[in-house]
Protein backbone atom coordinates (compact mmCIF):
# COMPACT_ATOMS: atom_id res chain seq x y z
CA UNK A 1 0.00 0.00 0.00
CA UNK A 2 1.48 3.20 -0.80
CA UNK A 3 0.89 6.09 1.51
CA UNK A 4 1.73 10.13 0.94
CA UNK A 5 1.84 12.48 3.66
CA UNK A 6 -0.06 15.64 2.67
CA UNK A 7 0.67 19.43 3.82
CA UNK A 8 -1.88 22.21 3.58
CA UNK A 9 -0.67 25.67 4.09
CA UNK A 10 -1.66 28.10 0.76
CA UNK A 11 -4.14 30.50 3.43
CA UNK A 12 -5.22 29.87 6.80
CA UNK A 13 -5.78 26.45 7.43
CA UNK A 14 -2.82 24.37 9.00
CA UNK A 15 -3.61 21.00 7.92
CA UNK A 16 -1.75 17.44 7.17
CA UNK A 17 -3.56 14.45 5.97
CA UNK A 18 -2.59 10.83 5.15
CA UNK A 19 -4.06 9.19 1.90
CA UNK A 20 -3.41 5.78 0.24
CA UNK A 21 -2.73 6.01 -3.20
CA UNK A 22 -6.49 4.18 -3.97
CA UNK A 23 -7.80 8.14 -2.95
CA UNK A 24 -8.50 6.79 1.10
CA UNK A 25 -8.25 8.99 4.01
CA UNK A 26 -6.24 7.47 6.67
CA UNK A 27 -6.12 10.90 8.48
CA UNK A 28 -7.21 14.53 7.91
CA UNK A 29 -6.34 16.85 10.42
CA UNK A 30 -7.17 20.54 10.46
CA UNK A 31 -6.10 23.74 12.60
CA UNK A 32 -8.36 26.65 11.56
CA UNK A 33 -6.94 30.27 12.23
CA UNK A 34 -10.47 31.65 12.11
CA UNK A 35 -10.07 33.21 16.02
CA UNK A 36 -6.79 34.73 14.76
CA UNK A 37 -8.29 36.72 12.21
CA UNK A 38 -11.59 37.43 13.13
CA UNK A 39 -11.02 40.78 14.97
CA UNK A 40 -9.01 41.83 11.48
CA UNK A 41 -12.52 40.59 9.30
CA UNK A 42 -9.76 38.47 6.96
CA UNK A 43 -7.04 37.18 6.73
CA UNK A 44 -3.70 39.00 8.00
CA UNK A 45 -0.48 37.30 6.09
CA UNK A 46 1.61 37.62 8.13
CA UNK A 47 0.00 36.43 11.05
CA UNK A 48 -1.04 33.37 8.92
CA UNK A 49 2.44 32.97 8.79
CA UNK A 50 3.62 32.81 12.30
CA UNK A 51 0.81 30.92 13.17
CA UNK A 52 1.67 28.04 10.42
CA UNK A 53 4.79 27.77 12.05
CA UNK A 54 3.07 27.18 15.61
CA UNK A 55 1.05 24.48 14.15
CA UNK A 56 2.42 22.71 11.70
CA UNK A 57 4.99 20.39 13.45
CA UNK A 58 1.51 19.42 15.59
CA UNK A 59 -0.77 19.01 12.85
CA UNK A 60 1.74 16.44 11.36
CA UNK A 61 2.03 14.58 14.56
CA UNK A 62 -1.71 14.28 15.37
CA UNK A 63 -2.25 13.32 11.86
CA UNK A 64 0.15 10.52 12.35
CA UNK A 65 -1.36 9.47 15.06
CA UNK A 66 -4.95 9.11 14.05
CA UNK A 67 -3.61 7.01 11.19
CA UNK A 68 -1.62 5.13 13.20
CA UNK A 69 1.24 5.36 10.99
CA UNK A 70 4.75 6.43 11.67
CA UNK A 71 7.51 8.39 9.06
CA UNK A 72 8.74 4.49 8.16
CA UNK A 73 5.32 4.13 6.35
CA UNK A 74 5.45 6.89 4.19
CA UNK A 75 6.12 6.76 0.63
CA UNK A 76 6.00 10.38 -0.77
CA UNK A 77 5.53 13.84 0.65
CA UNK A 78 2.79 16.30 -1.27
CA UNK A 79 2.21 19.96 -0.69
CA UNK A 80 0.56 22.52 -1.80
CA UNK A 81 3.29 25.52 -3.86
CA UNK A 82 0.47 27.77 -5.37
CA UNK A 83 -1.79 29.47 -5.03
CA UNK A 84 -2.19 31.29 -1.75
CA UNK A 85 -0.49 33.83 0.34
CA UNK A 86 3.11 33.68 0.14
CA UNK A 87 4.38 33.57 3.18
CA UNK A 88 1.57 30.55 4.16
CA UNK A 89 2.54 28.54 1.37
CA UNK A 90 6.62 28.95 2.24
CA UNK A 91 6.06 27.87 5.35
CA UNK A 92 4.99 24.38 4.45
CA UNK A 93 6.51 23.89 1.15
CA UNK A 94 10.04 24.69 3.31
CA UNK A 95 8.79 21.92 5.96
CA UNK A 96 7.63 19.05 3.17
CA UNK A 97 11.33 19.57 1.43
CA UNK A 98 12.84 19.16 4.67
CA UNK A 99 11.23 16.57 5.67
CA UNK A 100 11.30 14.98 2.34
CA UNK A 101 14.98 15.14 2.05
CA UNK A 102 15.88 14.23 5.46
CA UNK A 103 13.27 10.80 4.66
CA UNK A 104 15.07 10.06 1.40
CA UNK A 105 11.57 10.65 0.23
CA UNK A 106 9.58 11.37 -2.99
CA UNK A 107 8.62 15.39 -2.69
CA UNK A 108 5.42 16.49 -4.49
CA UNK A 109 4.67 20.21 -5.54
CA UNK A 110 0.64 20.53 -5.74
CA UNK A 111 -1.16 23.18 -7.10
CA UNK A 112 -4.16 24.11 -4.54
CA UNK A 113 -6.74 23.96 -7.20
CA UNK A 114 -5.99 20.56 -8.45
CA UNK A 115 -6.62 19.56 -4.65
CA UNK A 116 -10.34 20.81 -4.55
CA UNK A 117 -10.99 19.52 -8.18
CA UNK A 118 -10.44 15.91 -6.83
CA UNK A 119 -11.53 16.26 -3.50
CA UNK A 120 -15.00 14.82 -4.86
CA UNK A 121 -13.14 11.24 -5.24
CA UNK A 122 -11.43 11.45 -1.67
CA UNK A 123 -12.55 7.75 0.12
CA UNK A 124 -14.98 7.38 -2.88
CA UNK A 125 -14.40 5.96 -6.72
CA UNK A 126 -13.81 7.40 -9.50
CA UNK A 127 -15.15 10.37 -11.20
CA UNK A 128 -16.39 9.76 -14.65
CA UNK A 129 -14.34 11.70 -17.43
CA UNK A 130 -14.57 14.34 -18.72
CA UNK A 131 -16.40 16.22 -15.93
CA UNK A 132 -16.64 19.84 -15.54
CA UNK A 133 -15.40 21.42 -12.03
CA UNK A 134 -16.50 24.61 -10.58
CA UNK A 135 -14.27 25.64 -8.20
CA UNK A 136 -15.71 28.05 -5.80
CA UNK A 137 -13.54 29.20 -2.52
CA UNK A 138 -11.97 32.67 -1.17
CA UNK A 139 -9.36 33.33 -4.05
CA UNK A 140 -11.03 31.59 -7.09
CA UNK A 141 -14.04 31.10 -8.85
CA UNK A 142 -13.48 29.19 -11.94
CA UNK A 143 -14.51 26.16 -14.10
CA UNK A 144 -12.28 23.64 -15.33
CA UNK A 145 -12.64 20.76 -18.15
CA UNK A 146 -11.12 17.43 -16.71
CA UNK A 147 -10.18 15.10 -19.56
CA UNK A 148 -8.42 12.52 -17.65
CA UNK A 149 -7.93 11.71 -13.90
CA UNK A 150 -4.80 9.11 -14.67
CA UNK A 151 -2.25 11.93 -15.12
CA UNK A 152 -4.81 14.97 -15.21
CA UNK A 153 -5.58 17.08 -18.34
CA UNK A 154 -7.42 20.70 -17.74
CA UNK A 155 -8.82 22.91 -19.48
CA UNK A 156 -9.67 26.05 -18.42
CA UNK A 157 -13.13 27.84 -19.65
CA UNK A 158 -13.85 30.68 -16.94
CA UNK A 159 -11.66 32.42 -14.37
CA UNK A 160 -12.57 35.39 -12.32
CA UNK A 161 -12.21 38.56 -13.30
CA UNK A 162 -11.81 40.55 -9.88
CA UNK A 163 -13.04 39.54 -6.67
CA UNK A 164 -13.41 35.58 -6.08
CA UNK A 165 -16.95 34.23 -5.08
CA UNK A 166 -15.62 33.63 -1.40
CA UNK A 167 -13.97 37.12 -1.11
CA UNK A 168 -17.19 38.77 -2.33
CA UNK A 169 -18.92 36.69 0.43
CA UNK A 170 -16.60 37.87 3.18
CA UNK A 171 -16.60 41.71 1.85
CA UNK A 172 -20.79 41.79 1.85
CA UNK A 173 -20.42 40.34 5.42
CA UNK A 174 -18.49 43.29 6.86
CA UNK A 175 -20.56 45.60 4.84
CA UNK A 176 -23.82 44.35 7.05
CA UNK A 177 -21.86 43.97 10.30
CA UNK A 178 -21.61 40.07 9.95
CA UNK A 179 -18.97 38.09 11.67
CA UNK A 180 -16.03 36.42 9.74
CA UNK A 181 -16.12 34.14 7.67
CA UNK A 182 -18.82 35.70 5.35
CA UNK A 183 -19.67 32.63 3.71
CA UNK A 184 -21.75 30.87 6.94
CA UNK A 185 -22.47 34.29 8.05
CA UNK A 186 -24.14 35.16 4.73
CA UNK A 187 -25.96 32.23 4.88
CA UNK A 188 -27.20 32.26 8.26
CA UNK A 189 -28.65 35.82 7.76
CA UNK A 190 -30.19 35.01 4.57
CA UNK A 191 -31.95 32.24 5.36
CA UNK A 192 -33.71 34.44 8.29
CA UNK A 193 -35.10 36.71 6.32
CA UNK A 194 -38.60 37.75 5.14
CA UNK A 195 -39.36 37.29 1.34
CA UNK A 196 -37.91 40.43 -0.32
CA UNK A 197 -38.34 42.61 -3.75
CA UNK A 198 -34.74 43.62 -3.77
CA UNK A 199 -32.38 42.32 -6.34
CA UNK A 200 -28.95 42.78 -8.04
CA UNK A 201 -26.91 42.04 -10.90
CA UNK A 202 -23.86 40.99 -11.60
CA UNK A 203 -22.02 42.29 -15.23
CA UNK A 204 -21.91 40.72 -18.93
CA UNK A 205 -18.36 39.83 -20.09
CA UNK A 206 -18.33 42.75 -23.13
CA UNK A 207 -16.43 39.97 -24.90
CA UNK A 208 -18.99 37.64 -24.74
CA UNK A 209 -16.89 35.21 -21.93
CA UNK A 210 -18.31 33.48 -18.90
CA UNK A 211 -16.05 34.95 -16.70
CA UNK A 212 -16.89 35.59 -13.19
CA UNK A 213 -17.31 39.18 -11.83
CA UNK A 214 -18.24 39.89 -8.09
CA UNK A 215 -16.72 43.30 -7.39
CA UNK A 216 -19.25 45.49 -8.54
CA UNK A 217 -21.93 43.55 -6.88
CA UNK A 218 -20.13 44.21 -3.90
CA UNK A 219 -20.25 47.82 -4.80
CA UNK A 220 -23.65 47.54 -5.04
CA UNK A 221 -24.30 46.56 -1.73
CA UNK A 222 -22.12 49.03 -0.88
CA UNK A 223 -23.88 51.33 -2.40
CA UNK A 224 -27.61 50.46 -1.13
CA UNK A 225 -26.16 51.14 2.45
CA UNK A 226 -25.39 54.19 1.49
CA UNK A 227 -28.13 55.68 -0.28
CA UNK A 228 -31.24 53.34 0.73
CA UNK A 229 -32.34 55.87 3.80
CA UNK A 230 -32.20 59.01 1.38
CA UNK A 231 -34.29 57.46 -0.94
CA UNK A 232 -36.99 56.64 1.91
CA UNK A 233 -36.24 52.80 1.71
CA UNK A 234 -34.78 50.21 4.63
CA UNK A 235 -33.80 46.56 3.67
CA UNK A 236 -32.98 44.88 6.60
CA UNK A 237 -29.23 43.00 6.65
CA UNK A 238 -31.25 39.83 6.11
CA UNK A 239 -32.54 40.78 3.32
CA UNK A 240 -29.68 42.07 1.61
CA UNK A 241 -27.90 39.17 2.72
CA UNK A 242 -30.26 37.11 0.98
CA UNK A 243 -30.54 39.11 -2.57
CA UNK A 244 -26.98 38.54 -2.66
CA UNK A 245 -26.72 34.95 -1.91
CA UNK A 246 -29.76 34.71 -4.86
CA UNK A 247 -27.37 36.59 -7.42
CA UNK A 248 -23.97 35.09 -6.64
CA UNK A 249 -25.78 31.38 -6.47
CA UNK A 250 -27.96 32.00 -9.85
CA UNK A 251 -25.10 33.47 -11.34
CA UNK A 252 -22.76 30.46 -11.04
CA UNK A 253 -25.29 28.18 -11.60
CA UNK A 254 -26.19 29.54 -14.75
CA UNK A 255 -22.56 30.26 -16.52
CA UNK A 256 -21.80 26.96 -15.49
CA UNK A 257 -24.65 24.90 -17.26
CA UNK A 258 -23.90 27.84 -20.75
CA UNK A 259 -20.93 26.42 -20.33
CA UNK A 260 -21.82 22.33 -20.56
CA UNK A 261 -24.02 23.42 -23.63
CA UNK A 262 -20.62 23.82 -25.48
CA UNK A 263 -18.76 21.11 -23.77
CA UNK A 264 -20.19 17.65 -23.41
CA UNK A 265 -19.55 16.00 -20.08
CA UNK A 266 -20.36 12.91 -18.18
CA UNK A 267 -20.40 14.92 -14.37
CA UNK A 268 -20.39 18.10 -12.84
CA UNK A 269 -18.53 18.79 -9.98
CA UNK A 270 -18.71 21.30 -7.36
CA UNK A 271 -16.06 21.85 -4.59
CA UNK A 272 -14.12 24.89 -3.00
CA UNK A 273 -14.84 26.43 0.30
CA UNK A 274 -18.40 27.77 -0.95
CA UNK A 275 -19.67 24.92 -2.03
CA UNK A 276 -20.36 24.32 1.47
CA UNK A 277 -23.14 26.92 1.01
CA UNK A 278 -25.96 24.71 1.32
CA UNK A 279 -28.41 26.74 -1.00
CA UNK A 280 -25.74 26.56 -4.23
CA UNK A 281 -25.19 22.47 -3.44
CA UNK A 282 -29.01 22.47 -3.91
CA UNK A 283 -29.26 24.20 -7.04
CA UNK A 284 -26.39 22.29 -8.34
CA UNK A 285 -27.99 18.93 -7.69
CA UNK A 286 -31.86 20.08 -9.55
CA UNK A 287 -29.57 21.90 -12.21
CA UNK A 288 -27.49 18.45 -12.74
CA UNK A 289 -30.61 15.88 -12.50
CA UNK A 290 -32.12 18.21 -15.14
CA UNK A 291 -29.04 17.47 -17.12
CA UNK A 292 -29.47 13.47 -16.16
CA UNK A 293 -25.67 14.43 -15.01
CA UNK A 294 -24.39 12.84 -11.91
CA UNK A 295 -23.25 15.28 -9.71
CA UNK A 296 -20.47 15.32 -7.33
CA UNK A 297 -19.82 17.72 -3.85
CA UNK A 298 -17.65 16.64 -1.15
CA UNK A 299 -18.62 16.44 2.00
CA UNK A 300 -18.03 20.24 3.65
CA UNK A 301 -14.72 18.87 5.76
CA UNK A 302 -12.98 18.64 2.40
CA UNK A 303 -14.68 21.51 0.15
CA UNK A 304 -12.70 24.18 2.54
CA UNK A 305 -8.97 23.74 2.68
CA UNK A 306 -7.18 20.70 3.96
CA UNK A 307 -4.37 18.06 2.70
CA UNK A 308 -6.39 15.62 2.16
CA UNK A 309 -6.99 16.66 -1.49
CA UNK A 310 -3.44 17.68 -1.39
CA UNK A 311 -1.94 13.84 -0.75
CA UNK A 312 -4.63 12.33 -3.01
CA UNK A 313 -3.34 14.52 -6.25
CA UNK A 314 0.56 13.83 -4.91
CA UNK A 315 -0.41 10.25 -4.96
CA UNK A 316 -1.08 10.50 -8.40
CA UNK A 317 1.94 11.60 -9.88
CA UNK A 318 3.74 9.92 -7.81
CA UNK A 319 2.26 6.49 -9.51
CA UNK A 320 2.42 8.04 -13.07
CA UNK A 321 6.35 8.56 -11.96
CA UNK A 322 6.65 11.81 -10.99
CA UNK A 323 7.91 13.83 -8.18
CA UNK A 324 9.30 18.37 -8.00
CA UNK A 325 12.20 19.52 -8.38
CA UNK A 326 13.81 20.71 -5.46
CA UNK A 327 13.93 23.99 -6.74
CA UNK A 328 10.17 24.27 -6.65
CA UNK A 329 9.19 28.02 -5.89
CA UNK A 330 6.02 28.75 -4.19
CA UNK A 331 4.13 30.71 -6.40
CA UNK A 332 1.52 33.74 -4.86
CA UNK A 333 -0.94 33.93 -8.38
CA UNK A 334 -0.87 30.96 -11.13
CA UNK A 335 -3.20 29.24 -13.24
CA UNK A 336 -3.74 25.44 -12.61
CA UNK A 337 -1.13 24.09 -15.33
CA UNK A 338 -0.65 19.98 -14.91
CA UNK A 339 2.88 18.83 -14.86
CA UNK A 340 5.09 22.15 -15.13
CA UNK A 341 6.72 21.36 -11.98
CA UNK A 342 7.23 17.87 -12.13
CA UNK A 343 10.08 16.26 -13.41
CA UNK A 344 10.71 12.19 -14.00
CA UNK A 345 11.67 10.34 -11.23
CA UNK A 346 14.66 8.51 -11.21
């Protein structure tokens, strides 16, 4: 059985996993920074950092123990190098070349989106090919076109523009006075509120793309705040909350299913950090059975950040015989590109 030790560090989740190369969680632990950066209403960098380098050496250890594994059963070391904030993803990519070196081990650069695309096969089979991915978290919103989940072959159709579905969440939530993370907060409020008239819109791509664009709807929202009293109107914080969840959740819904009209798929996939927004998961699953499309969400524990989804993609190159150069950078803003940083192994 071979068995990859995964390291999660792109944002502000400290995490380590162990996976078997058949996709099966052995052990997925998790330390969340969320009381860190709530006073700040996001993320700080820098104190993601420092607080990576608290946690890390413990996340690894209680993983280990949970799988009741030790460093002699470990074949490979994966981790995520991009996307994410800098410093975060340094601090762990350092760590997994350490460790890999001073193990004599396999060392396996990951790009973070790759992880969510697969998370939907994490201690389940295979996906059916070619399937169409949304990814939907804090720092992307886009929807990829997965050939082949052997050594995996992407295409990308629609990227965001600006502000990333999760970031728009968290911006609307300070707007209304909402606790971080936006995206539960968001939720919460909308789903307490009284049927409403208000609506919003989000921008057509001038050249005719499916791009996402969330910025302006923020400024919207912005916006109504600002005005709403002059013009002799009050929508409560509910029900903004919830005219905002309608647009951003009809919005992806509907640019991802013009986007299956031009290429033919046998799944749709949703995963990311908002896909654990329950209303989206149910429009995804109608939208899909309307299709006769099987559709695919992991369970929330693995649509927000962890390793999991990190050691299950490592464990795949590592079997097609691959492993990273040494000299892998980490790498702040890059498009999911398979294979650039892998090299044979010898």
């Amino acid at each position: 059985m071979t068995v990859i030790l995964g390291i999660e560090t792109s944002c502000d989740e400290t995490a380590a996993a162990i996976v078997t190369q058949e996709q099966h969680v052995l052990a997925s632990i998790v330390a969340s920074q969320m009381h860190v950066h709530a006073p700040y209403g996001g993320v700080v960098p820098e104190l993601a950092s420092r607080q990576h380098l608290r946690d890390l050496p413990r996340v690894v250890e209680e993983a280990f123990q949970q799988a009741d594994l030790g460093w002699d059963d470990i074949d490979g070391i994966a981790v995520t190098y991009a996307p994410g904030l800098m410093g975060a993803l340094l601090v762990g990519l350092s760590w997994a070349k350490a460790a890999a070196f001073a193990g004599q081990l396999p060392f396996i650069g990951v790009n973070h989106l790759e992880g969510h695309l697969f998370a939907a096969e994490l201690n389940q089979p295979p996906l059916p090919y070619p399937f169409l991915g949304l990814v939907a978290s804090g720092g992307h919103t886009c929807l990829y076109l997965v050939h082949s989940g052997d050594l995996p072959d992407y295409e990308l159709l629609a990227k965001t523009r600006d502000d990333a579905v999760g970031e728009a969440f968290d911006k609307v939530a300070k707007l209304l006075g909402l606790p971080y993370p936006g995206g539960p907060a968001i939720e919460s409020a909308a789903s307490a509120s009284q049927p409403t008239s208000l609506k919003f819109t989000v921008p057509r791509m001038k050249d005719g793309s499916l791009d996402f664009s969330y910025s302006g709807l923020k400024t919207a929202v912005r916006y109504l705040l600002e005005t709403q009293a002059k013009e002799g109107k009050t929508y409560s914080a509910e029900e903004i909350a919830a005219a905002f969840q309608k647009t951003i959740v009809d919005d992806l819904v509907r640019k991802t299913l013009l986007t299956m009209q031009a290429h033919p798929v046998k799944a749709l996939v949703l995963t990311g950090g908002v896909a654990a927004n329950r209303p989206l998961r149910e429009r995804f699953t109608v939208a899909a059975k309307a299709k006769n499309l099987p559709f695919f969400c992991p369970p929330i524990a693995w649509c927000t950040d962890n390793a999991a989804m990190i050691a299950a993609v490592g464990a795949r190159y590592l079997k097609a015989g691959k492993r990273s150069d040494w000299n892998l950078p980490a790498i702040a803003n890059v498009e999911l590109i398979p294979a650039t940083p892998y090299v044979k192994s010898a």
